[in-house]
N, C-alpha and C. Protein backbone atom coordinates (compact mmCIF):
# COMPACT_ATOMS: atom_id res chain seq x y z
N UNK A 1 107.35 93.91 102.14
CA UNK A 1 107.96 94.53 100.98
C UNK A 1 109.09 93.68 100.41
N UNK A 2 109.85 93.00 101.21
CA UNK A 2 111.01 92.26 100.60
C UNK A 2 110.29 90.86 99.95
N UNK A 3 108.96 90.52 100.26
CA UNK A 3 108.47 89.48 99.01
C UNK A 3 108.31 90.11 98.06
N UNK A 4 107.67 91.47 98.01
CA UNK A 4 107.60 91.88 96.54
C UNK A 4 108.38 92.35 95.67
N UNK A 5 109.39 92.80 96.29
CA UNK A 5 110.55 92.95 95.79
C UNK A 5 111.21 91.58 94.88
N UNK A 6 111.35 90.37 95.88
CA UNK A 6 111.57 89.43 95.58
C UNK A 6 110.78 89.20 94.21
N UNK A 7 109.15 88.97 94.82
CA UNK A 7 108.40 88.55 93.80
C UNK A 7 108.75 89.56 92.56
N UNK A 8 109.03 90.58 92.10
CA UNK A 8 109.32 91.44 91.15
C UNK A 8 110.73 90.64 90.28
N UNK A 9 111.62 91.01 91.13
CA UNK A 9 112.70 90.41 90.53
C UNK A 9 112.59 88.95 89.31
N UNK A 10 111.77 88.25 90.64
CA UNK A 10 112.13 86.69 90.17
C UNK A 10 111.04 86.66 88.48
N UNK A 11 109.88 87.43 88.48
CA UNK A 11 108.86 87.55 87.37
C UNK A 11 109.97 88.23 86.22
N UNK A 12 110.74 89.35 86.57
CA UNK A 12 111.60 90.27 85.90
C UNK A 12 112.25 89.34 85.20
N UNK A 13 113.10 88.14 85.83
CA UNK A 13 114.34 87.62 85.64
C UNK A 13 113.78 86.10 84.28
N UNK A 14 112.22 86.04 84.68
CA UNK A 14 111.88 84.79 84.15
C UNK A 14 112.26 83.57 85.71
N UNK A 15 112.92 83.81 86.96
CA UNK A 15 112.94 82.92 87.89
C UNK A 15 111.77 82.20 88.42
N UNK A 16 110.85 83.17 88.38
CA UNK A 16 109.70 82.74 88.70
C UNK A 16 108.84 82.52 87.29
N UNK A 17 108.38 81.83 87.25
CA UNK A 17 106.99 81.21 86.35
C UNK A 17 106.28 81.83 86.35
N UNK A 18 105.45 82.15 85.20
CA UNK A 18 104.09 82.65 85.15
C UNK A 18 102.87 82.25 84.11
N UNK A 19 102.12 82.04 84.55
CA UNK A 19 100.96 81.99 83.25
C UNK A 19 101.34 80.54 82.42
N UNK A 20 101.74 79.39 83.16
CA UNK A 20 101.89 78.40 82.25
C UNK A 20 101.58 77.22 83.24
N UNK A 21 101.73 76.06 83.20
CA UNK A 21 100.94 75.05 83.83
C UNK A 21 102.38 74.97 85.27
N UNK A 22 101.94 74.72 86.66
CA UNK A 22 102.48 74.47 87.65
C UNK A 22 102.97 75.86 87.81
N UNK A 23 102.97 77.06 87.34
CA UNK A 23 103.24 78.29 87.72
C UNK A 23 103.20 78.77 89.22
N UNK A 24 103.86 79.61 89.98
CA UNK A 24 103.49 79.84 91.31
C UNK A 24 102.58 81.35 91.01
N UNK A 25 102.35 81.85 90.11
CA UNK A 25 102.18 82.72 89.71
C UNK A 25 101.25 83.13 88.41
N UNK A 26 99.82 83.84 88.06
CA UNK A 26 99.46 83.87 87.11
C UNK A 26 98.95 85.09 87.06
N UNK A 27 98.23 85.33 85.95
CA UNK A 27 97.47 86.89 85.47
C UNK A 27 96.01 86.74 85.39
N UNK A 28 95.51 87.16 85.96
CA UNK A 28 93.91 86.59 85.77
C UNK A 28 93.04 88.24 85.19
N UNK A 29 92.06 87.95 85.19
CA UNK A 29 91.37 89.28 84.84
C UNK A 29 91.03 90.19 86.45
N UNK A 30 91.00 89.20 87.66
CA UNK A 30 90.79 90.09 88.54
C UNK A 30 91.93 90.60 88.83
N UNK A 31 93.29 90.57 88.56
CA UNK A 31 94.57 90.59 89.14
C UNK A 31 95.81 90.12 88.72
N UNK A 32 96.44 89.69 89.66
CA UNK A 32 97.57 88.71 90.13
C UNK A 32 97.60 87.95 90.95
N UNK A 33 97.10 86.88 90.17
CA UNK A 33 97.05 85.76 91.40
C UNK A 33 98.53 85.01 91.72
N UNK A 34 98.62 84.71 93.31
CA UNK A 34 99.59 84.19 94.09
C UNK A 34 98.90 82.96 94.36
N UNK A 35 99.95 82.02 93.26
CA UNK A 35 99.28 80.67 93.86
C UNK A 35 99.66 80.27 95.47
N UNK A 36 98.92 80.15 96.47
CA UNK A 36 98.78 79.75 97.25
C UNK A 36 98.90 78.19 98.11
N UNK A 37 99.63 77.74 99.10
CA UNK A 37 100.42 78.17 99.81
C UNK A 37 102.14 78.50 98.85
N UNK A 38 102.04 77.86 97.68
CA UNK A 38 103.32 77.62 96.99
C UNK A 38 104.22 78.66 97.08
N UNK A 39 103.92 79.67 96.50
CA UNK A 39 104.34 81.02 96.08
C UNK A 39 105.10 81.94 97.55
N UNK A 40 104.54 81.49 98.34
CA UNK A 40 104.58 81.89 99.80
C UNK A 40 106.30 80.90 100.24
N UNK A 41 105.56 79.48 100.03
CA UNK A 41 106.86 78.56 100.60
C UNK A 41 107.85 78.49 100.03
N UNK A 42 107.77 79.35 98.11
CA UNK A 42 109.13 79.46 97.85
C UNK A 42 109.72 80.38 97.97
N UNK A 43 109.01 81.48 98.29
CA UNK A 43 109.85 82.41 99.15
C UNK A 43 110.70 82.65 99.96
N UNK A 44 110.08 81.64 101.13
CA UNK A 44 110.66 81.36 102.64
C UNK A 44 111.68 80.20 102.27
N UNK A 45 111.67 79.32 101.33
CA UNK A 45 112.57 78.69 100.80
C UNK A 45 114.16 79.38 100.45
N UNK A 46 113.68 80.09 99.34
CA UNK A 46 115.05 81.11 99.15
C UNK A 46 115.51 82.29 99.91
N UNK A 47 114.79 82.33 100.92
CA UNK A 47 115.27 83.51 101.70
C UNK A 47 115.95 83.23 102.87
N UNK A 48 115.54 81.99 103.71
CA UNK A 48 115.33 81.41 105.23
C UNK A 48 115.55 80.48 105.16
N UNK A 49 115.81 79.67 106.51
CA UNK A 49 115.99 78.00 106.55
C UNK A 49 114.85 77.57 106.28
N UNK A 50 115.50 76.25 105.40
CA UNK A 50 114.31 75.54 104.56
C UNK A 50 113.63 74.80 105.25
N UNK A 51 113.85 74.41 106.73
CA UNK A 51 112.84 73.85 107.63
C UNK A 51 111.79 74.58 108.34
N UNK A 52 112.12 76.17 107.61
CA UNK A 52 111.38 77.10 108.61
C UNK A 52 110.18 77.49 107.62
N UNK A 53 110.07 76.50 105.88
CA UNK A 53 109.60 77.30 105.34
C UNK A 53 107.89 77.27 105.02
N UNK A 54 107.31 76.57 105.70
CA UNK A 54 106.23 76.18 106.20
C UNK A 54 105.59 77.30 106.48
N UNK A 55 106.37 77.58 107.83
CA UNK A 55 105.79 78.47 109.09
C UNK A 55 106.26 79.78 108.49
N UNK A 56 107.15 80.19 107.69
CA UNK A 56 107.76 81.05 107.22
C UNK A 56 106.63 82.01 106.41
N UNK A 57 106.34 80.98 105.11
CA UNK A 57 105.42 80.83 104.12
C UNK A 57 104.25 81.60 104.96
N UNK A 58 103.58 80.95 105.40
CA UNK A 58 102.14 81.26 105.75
C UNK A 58 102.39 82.42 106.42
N UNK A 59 103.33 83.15 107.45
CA UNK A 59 103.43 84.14 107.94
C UNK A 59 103.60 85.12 106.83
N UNK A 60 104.42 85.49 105.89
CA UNK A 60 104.41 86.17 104.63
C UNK A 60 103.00 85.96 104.14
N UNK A 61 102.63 85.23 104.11
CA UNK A 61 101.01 85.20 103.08
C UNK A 61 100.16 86.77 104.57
N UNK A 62 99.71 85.96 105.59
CA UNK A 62 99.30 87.01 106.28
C UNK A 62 99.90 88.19 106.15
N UNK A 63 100.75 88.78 106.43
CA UNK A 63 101.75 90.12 105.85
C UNK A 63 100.85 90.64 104.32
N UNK A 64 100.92 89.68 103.59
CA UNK A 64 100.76 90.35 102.58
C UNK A 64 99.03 90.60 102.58
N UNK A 65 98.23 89.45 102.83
CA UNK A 65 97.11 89.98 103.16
C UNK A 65 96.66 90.87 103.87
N UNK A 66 97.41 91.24 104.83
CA UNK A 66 97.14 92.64 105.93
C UNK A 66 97.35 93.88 105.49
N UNK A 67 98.42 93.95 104.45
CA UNK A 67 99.14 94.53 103.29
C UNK A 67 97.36 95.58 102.61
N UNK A 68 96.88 94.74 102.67
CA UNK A 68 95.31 95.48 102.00
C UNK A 68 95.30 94.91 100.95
N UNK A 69 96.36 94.34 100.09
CA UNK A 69 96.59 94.77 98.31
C UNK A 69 95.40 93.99 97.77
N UNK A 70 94.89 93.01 98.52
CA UNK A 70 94.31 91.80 97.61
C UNK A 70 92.87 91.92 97.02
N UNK A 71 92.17 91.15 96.75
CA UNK A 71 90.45 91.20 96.54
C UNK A 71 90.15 90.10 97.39
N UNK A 72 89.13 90.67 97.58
CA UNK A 72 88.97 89.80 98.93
C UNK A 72 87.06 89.42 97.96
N UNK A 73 86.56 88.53 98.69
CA UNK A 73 85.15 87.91 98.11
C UNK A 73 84.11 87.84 99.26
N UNK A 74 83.12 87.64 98.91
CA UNK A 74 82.12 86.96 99.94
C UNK A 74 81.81 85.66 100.21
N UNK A 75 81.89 85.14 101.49
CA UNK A 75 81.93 83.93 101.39
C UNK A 75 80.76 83.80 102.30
N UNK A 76 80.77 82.71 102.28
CA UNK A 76 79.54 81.79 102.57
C UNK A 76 78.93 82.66 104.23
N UNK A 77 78.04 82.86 103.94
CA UNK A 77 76.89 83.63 105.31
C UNK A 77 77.48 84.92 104.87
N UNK A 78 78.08 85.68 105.98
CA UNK A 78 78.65 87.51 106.06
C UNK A 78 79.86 87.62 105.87
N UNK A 79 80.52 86.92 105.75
CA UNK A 79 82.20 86.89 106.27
C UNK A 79 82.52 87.33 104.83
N UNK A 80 83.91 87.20 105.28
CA UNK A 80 85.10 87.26 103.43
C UNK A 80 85.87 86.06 103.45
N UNK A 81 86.63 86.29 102.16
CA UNK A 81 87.32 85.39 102.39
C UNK A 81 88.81 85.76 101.72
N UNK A 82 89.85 85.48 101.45
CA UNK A 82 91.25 86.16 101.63
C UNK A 82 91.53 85.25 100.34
N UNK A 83 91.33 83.85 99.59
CA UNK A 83 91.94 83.43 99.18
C UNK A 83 90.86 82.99 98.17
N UNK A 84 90.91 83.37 96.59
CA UNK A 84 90.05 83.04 95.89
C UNK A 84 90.30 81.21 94.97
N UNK A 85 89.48 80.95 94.55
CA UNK A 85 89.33 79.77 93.79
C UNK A 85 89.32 79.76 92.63
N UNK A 86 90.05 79.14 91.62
CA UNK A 86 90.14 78.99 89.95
C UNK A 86 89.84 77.77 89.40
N UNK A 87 89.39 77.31 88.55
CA UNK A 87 89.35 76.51 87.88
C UNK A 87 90.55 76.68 86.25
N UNK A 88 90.63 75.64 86.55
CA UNK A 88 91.86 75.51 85.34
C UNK A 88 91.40 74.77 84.09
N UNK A 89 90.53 75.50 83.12
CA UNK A 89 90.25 74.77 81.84
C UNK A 89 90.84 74.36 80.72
N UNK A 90 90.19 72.77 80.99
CA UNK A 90 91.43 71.86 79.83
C UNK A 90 90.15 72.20 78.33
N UNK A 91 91.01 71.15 77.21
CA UNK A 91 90.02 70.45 76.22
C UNK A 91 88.57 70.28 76.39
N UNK A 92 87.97 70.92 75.28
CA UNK A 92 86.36 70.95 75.71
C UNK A 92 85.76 71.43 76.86
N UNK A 93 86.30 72.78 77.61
CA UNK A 93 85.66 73.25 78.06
C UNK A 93 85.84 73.06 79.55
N UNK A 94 86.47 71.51 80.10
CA UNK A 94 86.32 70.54 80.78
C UNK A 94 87.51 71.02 82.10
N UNK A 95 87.23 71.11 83.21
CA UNK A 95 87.79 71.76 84.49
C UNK A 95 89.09 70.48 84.48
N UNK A 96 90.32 70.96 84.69
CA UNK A 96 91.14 69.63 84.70
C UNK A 96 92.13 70.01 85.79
N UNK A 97 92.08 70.67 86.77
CA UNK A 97 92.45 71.33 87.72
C UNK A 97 91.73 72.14 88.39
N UNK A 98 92.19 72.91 89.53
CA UNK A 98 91.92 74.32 90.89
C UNK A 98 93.24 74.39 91.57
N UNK A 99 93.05 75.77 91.81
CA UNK A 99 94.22 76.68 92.26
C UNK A 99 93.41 77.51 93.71
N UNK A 100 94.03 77.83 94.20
CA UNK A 100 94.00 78.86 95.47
C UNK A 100 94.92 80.10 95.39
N UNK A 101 94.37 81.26 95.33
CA UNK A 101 95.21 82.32 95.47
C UNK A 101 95.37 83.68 96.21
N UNK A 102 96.01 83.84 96.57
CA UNK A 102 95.66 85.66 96.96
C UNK A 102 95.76 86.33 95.70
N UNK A 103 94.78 87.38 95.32
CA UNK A 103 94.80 87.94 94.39
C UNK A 103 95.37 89.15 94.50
N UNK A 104 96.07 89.83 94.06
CA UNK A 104 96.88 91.17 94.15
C UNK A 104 96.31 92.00 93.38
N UNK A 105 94.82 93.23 93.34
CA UNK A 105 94.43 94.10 92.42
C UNK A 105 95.22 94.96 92.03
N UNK A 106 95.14 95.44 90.69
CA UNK A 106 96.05 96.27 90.15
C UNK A 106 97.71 96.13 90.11
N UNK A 107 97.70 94.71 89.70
CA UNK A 107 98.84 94.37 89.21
C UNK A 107 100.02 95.24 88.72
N UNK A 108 99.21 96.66 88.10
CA UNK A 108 100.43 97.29 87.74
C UNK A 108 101.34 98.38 88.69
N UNK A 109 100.49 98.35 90.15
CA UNK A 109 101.84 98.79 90.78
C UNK A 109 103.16 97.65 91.01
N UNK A 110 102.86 96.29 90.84
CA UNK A 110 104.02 95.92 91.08
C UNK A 110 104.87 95.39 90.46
N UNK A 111 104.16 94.89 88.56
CA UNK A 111 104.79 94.56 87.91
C UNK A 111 104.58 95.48 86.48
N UNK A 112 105.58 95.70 85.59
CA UNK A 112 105.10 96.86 84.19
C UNK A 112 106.08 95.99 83.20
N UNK A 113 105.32 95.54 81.92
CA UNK A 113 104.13 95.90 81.55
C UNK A 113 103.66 94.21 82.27
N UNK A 114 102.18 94.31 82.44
CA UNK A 114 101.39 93.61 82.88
C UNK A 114 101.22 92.58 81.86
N UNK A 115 101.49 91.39 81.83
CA UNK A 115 101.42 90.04 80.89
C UNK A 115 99.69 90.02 81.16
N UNK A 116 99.26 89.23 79.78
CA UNK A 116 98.11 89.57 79.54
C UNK A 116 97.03 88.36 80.98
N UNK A 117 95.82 88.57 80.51
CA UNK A 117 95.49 87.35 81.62
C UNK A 117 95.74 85.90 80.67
N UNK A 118 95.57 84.77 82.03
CA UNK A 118 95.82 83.82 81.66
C UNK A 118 94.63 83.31 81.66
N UNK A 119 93.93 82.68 79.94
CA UNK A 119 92.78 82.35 79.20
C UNK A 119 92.21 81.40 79.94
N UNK A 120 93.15 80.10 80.72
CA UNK A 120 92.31 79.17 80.93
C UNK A 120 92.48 78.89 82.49
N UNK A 121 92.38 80.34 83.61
CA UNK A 121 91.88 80.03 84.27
C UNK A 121 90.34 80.88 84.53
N UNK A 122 89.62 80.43 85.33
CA UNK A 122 87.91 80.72 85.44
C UNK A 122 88.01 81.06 87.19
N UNK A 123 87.56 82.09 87.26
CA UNK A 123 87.18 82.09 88.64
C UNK A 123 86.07 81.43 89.00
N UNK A 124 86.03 80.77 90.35
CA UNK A 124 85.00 79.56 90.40
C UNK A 124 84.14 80.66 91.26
N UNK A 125 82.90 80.40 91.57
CA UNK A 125 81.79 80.69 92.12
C UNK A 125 82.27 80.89 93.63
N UNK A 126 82.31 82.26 94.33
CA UNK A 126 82.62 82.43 95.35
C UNK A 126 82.40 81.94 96.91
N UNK A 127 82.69 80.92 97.63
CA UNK A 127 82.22 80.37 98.53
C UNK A 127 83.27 80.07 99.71
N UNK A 128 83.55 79.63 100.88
CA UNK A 128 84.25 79.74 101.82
C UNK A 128 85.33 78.71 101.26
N UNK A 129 86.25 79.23 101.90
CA UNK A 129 87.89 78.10 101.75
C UNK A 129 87.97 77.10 102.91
């Protein structure tokens, strides 16, 4: 709860980025995506020692995935998978980036009003991380 809190604030304040290029943070149509590991390590950055924020990071990501909140996919054979894939479309159509994220469904319990999605990312074809 104290990342989302966090994460609330910092979206509230404009501290955190959203929806623009190097964002830790975007709006997609499935959600709210948490760019991944980033979003996590700047957390543990501003909260904790900054040598801890590695190990910090990834422990908050699990938390929040255990959390339930996310969409989870099918991945490759039976399994799931926790962390979806984007493609980031440039000029002509043309993939000029990928992102990793936890997706957060129903964005609007944690942020109001909900910024619209962000146009040029594509969810990529669901397959293992």
């Amino acid at each position: 709860m104290e990342f989302i809190r966090w994460l609330q604030q910092g979206l509230a304040s404009r501290e955190i980025k959203y929806n623009e290029t190097g964002a830790p943070v975007h709006f997609v149509e499935e959600g709210m995506a948490l760019v991944s590991p980033i979003i996590f390590k700047l957390f543990a950055c501003q909260t904790g020692p900054e040598d801890q924020a590695d190990a910090t990071g990834l422990q908050v990501q699990r938390e929040v995935i255990k959390a339930g909140w996310h969409r989870m996919a099918p991945a490759s054979g039976s399994g799931k998978v926790n962390i979806l894939r984007y493609q980031v479309i440039g000029r002509g159509n043309a993939v000029v980036a990928r992102l990793a994220a936890v997706v957060l469904v129903d964005p609007d319990r944690f942020v109001l009003p909900v910024p619209p999605a962000n146009p040029v990312l594509k969810l990529e074809n669901v397959h293992a991380v």
